[in-house]
N, C-alpha and C. Protein backbone atom coordinates (compact mmCIF):
# COMPACT_ATOMS: atom_id res chain seq x y z
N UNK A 1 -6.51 20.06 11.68
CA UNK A 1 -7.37 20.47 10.60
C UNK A 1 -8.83 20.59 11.07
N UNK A 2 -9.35 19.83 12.06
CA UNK A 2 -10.68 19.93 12.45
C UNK A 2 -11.28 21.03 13.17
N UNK A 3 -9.67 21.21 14.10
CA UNK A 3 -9.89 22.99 14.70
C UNK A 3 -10.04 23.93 13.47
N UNK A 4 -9.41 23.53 12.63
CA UNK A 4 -9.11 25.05 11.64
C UNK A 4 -10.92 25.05 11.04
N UNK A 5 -11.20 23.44 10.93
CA UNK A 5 -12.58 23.72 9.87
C UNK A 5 -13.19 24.34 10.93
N UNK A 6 -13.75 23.84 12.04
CA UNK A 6 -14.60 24.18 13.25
C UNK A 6 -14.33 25.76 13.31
N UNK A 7 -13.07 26.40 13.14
CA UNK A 7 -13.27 28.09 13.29
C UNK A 7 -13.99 28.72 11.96
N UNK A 8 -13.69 28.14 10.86
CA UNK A 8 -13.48 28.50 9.50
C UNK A 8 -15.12 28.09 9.04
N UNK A 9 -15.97 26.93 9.57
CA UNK A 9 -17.41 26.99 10.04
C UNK A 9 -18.33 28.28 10.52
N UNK A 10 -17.61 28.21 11.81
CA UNK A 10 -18.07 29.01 13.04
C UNK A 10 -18.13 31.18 12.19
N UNK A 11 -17.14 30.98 11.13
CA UNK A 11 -16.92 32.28 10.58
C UNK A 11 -17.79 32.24 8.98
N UNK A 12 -18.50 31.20 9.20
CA UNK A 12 -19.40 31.45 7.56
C UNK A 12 -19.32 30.44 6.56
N UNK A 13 -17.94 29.39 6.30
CA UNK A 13 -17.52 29.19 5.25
C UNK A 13 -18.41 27.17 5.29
N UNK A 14 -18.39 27.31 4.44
CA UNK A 14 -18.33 25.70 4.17
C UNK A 14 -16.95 24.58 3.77
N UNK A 15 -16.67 24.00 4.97
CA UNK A 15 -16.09 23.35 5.14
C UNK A 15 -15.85 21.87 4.49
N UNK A 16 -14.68 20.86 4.20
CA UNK A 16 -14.64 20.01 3.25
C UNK A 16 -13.26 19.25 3.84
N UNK A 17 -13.40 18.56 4.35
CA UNK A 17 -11.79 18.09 4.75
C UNK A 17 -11.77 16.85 4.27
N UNK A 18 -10.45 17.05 3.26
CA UNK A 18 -10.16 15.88 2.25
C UNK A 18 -8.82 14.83 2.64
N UNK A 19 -9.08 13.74 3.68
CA UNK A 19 -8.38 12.77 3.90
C UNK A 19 -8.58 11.70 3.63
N UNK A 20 -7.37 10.70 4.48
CA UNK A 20 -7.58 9.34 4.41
C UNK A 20 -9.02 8.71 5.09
N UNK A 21 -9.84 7.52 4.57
CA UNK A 21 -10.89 6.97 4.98
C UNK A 21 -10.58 7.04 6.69
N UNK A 22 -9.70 6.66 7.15
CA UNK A 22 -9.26 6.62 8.42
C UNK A 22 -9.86 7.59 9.48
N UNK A 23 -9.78 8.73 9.09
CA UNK A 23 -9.86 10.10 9.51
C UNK A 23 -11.68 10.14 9.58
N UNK A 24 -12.29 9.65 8.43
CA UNK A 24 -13.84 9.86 8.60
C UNK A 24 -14.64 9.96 9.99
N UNK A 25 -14.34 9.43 10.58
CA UNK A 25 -15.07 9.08 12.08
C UNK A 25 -14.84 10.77 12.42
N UNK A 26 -13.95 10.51 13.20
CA UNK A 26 -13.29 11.87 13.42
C UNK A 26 -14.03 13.22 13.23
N UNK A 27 -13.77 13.69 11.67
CA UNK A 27 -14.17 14.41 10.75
C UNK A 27 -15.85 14.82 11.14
N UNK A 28 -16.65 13.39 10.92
CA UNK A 28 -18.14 13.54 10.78
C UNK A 28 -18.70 14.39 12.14
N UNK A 29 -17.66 13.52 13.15
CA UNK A 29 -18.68 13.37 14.71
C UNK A 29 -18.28 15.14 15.05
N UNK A 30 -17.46 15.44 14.11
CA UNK A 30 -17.67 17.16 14.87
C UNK A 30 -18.82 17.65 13.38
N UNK A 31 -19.16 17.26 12.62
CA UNK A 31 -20.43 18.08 11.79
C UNK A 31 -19.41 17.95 10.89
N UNK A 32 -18.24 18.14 10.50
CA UNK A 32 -17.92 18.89 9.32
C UNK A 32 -17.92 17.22 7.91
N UNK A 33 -18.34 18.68 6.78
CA UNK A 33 -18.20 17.34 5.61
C UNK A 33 -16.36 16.56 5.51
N UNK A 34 -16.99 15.49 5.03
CA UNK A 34 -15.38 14.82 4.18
C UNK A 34 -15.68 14.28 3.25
N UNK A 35 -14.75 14.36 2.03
CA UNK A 35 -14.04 13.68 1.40
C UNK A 35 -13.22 13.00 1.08
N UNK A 36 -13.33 11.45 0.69
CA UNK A 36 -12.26 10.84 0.58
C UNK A 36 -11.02 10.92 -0.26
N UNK A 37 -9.93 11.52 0.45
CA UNK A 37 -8.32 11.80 -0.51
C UNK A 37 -7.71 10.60 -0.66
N UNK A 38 -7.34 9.29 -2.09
CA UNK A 38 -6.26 8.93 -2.19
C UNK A 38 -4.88 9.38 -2.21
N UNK A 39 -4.16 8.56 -1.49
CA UNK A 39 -3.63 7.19 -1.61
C UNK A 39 -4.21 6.97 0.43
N UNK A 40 -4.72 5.93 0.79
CA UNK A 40 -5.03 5.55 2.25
C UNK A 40 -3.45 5.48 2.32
N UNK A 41 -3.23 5.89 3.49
CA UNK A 41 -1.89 5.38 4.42
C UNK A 41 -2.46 5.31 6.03
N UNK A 42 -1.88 3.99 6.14
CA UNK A 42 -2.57 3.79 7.59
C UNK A 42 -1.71 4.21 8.88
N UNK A 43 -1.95 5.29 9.34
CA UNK A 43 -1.11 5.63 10.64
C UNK A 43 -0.38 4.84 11.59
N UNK A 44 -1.04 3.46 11.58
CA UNK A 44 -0.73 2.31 12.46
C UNK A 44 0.58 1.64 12.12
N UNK A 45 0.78 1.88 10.87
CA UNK A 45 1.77 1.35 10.15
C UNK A 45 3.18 1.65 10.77
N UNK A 46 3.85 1.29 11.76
CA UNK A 46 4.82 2.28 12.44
C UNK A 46 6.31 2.11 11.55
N UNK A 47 6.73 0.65 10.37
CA UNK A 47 7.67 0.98 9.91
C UNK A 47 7.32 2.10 8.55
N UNK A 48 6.11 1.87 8.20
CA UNK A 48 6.03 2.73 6.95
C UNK A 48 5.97 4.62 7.18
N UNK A 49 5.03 4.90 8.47
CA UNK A 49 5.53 6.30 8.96
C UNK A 49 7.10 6.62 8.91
N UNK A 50 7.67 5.47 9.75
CA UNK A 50 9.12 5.74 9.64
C UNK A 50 10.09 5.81 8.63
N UNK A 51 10.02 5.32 7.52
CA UNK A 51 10.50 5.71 6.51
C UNK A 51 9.80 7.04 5.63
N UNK A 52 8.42 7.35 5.82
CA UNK A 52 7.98 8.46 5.40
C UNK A 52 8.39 10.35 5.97
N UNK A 53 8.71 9.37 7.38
CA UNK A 53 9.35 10.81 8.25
C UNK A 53 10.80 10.69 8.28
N UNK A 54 11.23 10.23 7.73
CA UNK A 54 12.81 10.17 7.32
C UNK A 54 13.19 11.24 6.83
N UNK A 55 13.88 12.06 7.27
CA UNK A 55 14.58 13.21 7.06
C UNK A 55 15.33 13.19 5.78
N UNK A 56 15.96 11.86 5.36
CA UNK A 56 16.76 12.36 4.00
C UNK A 56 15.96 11.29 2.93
N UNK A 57 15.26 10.76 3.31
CA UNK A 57 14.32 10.08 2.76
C UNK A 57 13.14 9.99 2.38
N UNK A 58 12.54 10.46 3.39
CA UNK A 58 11.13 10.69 3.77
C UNK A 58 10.01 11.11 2.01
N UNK A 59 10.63 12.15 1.61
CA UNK A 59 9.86 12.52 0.43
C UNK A 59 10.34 11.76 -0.81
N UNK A 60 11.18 10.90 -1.02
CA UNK A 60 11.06 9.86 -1.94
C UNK A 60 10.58 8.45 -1.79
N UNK A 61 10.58 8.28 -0.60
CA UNK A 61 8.86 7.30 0.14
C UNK A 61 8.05 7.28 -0.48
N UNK A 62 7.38 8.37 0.22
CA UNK A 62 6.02 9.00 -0.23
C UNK A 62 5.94 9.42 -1.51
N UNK A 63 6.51 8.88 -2.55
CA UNK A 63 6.18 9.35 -4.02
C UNK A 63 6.62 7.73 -4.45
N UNK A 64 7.69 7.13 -3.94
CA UNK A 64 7.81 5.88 -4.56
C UNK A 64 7.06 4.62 -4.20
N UNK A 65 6.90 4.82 -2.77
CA UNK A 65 5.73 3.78 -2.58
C UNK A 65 4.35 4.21 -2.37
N UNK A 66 3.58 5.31 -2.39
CA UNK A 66 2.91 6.06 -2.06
C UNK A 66 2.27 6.33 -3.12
N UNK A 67 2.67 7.33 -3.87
CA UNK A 67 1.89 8.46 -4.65
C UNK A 67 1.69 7.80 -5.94
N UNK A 68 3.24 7.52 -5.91
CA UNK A 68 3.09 7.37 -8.11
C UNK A 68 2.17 5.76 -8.05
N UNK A 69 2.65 4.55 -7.29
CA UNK A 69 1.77 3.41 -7.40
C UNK A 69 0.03 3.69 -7.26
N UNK A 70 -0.13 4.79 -6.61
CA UNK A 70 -2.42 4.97 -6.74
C UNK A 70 -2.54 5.31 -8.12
């Protein structure tokens, strides 16, 4: 996403990338704005990715422990 803002910059537009607090560092140190998107999920988390990238699972994760509880 930071490539896409950095081209999408570079071509005129004003840029806005809406993630987790996590991501801020990131985000700032190339110029572009952020906004903070709920719900935080922390990348580090390696059993909770894994049930989120669960193929027959994965998207009732992310709505049951995830989305609907923020």
């Amino acid at each position: 996403y930071i490539g896409l803002g950095l081209e999408l910059r570079r071509r005129g537009h004003r840029v806005v990338l809406g993630m987790s607090a996590i991501y801020r560092p990131a985000i700032e140190d190339q110029g572009l704005e952020f906004h903070h998107v709920r719900p935080d999920v922390n990348p580090d988390d390696s059993a909770l990715m894994a049930r989120i990238m669960d193929p027959a699972r994965g998207t009732e994760t992310i709505f049951a422990e995830i989305v609907l509880p923020s």
